[in-house]
Protein backbone atom coordinates (compact mmCIF):
# COMPACT_ATOMS: atom_id res chain seq x y z
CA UNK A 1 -211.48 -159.05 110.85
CA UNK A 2 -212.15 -158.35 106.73
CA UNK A 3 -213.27 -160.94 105.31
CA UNK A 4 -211.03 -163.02 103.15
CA UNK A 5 -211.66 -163.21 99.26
CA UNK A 6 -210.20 -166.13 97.49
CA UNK A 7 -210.02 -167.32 94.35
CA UNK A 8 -209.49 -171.09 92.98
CA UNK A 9 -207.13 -171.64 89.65
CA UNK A 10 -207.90 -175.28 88.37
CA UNK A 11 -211.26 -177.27 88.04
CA UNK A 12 -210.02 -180.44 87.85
CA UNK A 13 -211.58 -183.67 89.44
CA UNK A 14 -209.59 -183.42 92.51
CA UNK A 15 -210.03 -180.02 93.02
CA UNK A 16 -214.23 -181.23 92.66
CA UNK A 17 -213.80 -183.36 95.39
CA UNK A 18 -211.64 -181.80 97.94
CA UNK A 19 -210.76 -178.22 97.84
CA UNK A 20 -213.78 -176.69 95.78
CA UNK A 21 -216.24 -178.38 97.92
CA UNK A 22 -214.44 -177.50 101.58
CA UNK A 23 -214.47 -173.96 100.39
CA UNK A 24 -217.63 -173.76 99.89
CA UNK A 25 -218.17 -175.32 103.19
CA UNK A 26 -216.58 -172.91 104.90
CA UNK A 27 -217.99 -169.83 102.81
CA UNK A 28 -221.61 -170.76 103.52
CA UNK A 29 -220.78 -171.62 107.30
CA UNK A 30 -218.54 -168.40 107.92
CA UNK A 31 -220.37 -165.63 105.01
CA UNK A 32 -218.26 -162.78 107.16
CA UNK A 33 -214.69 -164.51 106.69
CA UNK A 34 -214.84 -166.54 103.29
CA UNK A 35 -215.94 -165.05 99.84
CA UNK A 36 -215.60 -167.52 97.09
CA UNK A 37 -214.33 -164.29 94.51
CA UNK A 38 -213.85 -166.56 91.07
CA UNK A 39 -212.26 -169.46 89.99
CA UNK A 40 -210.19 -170.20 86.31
CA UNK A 41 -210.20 -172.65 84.65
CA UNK A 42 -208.81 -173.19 80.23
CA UNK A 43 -211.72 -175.04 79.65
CA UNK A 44 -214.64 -172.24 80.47
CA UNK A 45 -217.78 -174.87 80.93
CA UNK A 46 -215.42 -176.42 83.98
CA UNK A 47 -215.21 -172.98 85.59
CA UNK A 48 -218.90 -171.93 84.83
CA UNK A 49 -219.32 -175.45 86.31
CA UNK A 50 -217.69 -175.09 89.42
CA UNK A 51 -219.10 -171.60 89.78
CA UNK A 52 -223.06 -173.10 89.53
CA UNK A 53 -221.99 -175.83 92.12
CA UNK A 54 -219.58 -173.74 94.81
CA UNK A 55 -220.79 -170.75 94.79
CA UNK A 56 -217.68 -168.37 92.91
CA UNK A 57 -218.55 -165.36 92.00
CA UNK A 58 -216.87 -164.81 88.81
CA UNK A 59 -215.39 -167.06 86.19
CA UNK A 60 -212.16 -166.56 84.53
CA UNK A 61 -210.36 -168.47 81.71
CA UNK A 62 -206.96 -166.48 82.44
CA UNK A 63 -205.70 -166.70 85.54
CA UNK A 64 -203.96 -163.22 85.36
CA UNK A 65 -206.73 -161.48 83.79
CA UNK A 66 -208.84 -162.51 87.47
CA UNK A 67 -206.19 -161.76 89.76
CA UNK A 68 -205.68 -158.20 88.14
CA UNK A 69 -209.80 -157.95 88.45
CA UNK A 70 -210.80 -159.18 91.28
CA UNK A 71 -207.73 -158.52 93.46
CA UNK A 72 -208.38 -161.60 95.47
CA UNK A 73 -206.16 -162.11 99.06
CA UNK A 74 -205.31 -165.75 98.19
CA UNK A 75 -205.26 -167.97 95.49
CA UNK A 76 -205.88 -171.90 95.78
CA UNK A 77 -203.82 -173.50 92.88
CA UNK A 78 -204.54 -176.97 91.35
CA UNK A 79 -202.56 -177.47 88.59
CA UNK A 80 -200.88 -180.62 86.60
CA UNK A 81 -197.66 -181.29 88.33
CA UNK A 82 -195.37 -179.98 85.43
CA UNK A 83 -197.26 -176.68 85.56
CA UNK A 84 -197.33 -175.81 89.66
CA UNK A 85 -193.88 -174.55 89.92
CA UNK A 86 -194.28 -171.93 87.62
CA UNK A 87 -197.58 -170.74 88.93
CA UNK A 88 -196.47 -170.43 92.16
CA UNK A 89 -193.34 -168.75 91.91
CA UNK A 90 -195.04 -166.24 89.31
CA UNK A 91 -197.82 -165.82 91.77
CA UNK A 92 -195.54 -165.02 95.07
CA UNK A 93 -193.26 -162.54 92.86
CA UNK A 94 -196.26 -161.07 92.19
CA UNK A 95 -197.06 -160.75 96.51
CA UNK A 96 -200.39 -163.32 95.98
CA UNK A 97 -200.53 -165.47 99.21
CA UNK A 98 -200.91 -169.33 97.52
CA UNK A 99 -201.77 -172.57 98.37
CA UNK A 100 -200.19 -175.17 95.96
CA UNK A 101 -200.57 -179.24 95.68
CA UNK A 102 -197.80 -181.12 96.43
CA UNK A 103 -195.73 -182.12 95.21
CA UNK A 104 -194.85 -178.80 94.28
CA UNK A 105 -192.85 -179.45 91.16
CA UNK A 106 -192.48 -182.03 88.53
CA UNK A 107 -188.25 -182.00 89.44
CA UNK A 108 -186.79 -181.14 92.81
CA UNK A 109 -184.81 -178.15 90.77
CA UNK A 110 -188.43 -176.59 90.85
CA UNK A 111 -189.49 -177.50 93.84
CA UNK A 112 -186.26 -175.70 95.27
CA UNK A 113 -187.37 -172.93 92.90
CA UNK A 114 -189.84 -172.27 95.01
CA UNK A 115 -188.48 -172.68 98.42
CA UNK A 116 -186.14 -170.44 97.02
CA UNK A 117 -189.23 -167.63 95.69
CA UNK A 118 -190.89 -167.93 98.69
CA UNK A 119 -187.68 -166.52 101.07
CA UNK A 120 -187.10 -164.15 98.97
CA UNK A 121 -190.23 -162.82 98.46
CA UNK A 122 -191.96 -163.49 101.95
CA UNK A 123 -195.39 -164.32 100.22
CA UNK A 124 -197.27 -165.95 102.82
CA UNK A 125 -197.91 -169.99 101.26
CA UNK A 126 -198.62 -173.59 101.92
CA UNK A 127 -198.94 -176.39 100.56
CA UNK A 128 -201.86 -178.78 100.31
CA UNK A 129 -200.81 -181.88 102.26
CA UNK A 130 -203.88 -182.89 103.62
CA UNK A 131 -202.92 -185.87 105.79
CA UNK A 132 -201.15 -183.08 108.32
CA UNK A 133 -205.24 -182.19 108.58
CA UNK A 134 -206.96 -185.67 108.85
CA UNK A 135 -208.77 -185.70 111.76
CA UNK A 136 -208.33 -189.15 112.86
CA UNK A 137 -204.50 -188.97 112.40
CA UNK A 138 -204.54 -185.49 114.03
CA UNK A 139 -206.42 -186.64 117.15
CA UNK A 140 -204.07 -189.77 117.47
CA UNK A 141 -200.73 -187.95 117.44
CA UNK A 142 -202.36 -185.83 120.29
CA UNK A 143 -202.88 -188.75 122.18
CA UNK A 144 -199.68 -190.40 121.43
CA UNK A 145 -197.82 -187.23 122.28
CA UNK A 146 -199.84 -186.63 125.60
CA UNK A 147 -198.80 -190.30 126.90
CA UNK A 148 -194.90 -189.67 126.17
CA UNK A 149 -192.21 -190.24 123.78
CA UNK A 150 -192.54 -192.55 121.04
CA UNK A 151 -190.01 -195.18 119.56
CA UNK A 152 -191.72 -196.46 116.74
CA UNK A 153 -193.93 -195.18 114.02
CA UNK A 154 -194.78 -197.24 111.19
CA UNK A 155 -196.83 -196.16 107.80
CA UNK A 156 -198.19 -198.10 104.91
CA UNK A 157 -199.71 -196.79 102.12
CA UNK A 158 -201.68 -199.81 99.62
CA UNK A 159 -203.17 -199.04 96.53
CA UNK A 160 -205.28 -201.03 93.84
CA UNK A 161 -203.63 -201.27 90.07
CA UNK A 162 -201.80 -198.22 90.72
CA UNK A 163 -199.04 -198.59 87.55
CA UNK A 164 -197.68 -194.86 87.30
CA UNK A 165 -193.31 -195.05 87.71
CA UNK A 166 -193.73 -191.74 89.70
CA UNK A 167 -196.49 -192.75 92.30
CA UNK A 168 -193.25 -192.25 94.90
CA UNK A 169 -193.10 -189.00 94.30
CA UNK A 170 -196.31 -188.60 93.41
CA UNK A 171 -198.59 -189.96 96.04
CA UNK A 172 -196.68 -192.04 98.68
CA UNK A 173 -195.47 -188.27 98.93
CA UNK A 174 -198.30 -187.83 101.26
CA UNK A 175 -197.16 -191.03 103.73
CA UNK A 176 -193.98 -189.49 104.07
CA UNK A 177 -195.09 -186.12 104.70
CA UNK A 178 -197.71 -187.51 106.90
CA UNK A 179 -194.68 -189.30 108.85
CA UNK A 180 -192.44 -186.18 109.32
CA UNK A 181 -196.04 -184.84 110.96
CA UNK A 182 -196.14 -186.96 113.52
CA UNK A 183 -193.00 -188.12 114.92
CA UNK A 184 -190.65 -185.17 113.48
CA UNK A 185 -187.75 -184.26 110.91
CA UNK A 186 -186.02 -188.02 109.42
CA UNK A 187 -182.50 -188.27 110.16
CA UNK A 188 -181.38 -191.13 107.94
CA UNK A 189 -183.68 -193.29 105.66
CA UNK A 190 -182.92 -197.04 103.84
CA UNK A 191 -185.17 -198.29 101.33
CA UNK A 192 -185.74 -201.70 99.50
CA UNK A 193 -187.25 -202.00 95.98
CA UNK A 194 -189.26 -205.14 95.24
CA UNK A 195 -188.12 -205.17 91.20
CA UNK A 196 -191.79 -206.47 90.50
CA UNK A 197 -194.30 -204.69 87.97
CA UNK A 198 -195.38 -202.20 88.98
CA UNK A 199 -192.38 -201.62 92.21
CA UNK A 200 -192.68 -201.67 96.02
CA UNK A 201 -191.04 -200.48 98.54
CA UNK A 202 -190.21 -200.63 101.76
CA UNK A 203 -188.57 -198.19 103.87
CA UNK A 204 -186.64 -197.82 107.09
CA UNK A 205 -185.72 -194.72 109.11
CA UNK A 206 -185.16 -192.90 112.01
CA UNK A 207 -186.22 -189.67 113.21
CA UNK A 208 -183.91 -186.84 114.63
CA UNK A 209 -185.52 -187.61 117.97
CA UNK A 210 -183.82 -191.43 117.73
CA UNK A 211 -187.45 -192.98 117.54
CA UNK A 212 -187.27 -195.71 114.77
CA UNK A 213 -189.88 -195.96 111.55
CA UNK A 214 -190.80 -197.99 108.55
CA UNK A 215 -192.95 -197.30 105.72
CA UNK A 216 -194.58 -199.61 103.22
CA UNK A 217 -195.92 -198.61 99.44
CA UNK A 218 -197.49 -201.65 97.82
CA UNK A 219 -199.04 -199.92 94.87
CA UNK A 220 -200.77 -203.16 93.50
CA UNK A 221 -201.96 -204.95 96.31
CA UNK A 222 -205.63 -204.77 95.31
CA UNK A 223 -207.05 -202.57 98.32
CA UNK A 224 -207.06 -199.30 99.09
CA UNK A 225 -205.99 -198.20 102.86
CA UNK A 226 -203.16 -195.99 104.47
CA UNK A 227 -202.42 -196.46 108.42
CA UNK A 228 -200.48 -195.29 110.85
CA UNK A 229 -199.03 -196.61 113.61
CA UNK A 230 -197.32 -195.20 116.81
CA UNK A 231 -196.03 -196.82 119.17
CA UNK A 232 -194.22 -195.66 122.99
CA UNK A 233 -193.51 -197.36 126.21
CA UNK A 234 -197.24 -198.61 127.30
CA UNK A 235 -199.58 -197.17 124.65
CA UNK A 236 -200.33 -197.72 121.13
CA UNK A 237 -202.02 -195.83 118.27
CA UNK A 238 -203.80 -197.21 115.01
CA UNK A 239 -205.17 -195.07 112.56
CA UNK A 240 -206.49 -195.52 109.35
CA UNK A 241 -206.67 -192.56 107.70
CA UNK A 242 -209.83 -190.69 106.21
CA UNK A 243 -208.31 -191.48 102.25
CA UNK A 244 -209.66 -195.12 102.37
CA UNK A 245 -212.75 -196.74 103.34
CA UNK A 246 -214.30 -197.30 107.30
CA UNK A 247 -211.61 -194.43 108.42
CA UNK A 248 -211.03 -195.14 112.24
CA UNK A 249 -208.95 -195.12 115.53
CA UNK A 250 -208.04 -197.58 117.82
CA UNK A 251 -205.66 -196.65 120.85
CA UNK A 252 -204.53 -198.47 123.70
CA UNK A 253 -202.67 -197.94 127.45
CA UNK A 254 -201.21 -200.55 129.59
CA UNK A 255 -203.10 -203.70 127.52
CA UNK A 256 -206.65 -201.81 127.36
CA UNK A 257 -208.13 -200.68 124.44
CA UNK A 258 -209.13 -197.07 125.19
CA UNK A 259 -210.82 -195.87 121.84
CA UNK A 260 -212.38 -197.88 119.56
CA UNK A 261 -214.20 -195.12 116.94
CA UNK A 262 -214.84 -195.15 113.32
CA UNK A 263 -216.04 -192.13 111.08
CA UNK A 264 -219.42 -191.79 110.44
CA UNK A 265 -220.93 -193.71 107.23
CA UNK A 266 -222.21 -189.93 106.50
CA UNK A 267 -219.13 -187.27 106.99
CA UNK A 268 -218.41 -186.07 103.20
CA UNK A 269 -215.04 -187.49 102.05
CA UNK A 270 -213.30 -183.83 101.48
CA UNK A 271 -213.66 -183.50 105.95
CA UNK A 272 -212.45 -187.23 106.48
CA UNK A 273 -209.49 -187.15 104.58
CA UNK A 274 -208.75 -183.34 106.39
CA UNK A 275 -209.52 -181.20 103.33
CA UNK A 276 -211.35 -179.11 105.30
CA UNK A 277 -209.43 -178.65 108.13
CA UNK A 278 -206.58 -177.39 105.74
CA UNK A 279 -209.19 -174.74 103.75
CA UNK A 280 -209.84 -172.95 107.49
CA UNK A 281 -205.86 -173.30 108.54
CA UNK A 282 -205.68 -170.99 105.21
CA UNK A 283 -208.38 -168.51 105.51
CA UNK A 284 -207.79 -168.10 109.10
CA UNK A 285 -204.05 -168.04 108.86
CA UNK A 286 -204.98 -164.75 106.13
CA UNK A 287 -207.16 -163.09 108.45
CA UNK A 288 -204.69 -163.11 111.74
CA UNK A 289 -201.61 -162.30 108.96
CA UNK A 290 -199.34 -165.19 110.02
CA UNK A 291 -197.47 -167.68 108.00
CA UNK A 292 -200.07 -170.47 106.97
CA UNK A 293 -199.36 -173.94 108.04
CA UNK A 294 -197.18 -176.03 106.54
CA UNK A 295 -195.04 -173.76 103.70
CA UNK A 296 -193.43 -174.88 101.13
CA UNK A 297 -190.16 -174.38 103.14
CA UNK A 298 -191.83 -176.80 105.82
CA UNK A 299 -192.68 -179.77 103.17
CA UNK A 300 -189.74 -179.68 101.22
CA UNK A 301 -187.76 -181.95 103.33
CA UNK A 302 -190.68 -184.60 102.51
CA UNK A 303 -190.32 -183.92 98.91
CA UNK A 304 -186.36 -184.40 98.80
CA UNK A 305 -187.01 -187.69 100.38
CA UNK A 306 -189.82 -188.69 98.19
CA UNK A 307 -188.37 -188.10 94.69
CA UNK A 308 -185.01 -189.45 96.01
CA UNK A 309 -186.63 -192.63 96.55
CA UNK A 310 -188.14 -192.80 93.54
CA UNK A 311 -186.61 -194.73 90.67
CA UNK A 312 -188.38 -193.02 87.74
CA UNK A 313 -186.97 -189.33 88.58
CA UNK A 314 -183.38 -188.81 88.01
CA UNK A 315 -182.32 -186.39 90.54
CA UNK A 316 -181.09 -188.68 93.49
């Protein structure tokens, strides 16, 4: 297999902490598959930055200017919201295999955009929604799924002093996506707003499969957790996932707790919350030349749902 060359646009705080730091990972554990080629960044010092702390190769202030030089086989984009649909449609018309943040697009006219780029164009992409990854949440679906079907999943995401209108959209976006993970496509949804400052939510549905759900978004509850919850006929499954603190599992079969584990104190953040895990699924989905997992084609039914639940975005 030829080793994989990527490049990273955006050097941004998030991108610090999750993607910059699991590509390195991988580059240093796997020097035959991964090649950190450059990353771009406006602001130069960022880039030269990242470059002294990852390990890229090359720094770039235009992002065109690299790709035409160093003729990388994927870019990983991390971009302000209003600015990601652009990128990524210009980059797939252009045949440059992307990974973008969710949520993809500042309106769901882009987001479509991109669906829309991305079948016609047949650029391998994917989208970063790193809960699909956690390793907690991923090892508890297993198990749920190996003990049968379930009938109820539940989800709540809590926040501390979280104030932004489009947090919906913006990062309950993960619970939802996280949901359609692990129990399936969502029929029919119902939601109820708490008219409070700043708004909660709390939402019903029910999977394609007939299994019921709920999902909870307190953005100003003053902690910081997301769980999940799954529930079938004799077992149970509690996660709380790798984005808040003392990430663990708990699952239990016929009234015994089975599992009991927590992450260790040590394990860097950008693994626990499945960063990682997502930066192989991308490299390695590049070297066998198959369709990375998920596309944008796969999260946009998490999208519609998310920005149609949220009040600040006016296409409902």
């Amino acid at each position: 297999m030829n080793r994989i060359r990527l490049a990273l646009i955006g050097a941004g705080s998030h991108c610090r902490g999750n993607h910059a730091p699991a590509m390195a990972k991988y580059a240093s554990e796997h020097p035959d598959q991964l090649e950190l080629a450059a990353v771009c960044d406006l602001q130069r010092e960022k880039a030269e930055s990242f470059a002294d702390a990852f390990g890229f190769k090359a720094v770039y202030t235009d992002h065109l200017e690299m790709i035409d030089k160093e003729k990388p086989d994927g870019c990983v984009c991390v971009m302000p919201i209003a600015l990601t649909a652009a990128l990524a449609i210009d980059l797939m018309k252009r045949g440059m295999p992307v990974t973008v943040e969710k949520p993809m697009g500042f309106t769901l006219a882009e987001i479509q955009g991109i669906v829309k780029t991305a079948e016609e164009t047949g650029t391998p992409n994917m989208v970063s929604t790193n809960r699909r990854f956690d390793p907690l949440l991923c090892r508890g679906t297993q198990w749920a799924r190996e003990q049968g079907d379930f009938r109820y999943v539940r989800g709540s995401i809590l926040r501390h002093n979280r104030r932004e209108p489009e947090f919906m959209s913006g990062t309950a976006f993960h619970s939802i996506d996280a949901l359609r993970e692990i129990g399936g496509d969502i029929a029919s949804y119902e939601s109820w707003r708490h008219d409070g400052e700043p708004h909660w939510f709390h939402v019903v549905f029910t999977y394609d499969s007939g299994a019921l759900g709920s999902l909870d978004v307190l953005t100003s509850d003053g902690s910081v957790e997301e769980r999940y919850e799954i529930f079938g006929e004799g077992f149970r499954v509690d996660v709380r996932a790798g984005t808040g603190p003392n990430p663990a599992i708990r699952c239990w079969k016929d009234n015994k707790l089975i599992l009991d584990e927590q992450t260790p104190a040590d394990q860097p953040s950008f693994i626990s919350v499945g960063a990682y895990a997502e930066t192989v699924e991308f490299v390695t989905a590049l070297m066998e030349k198959r369709p990375p997992y998920p596309s944008v084609g796969q999260v946009y039914p998490s999208a519609d749902m998310a920005f149609k639940l949220d009040p600040s975005k006016p296409e409902k």
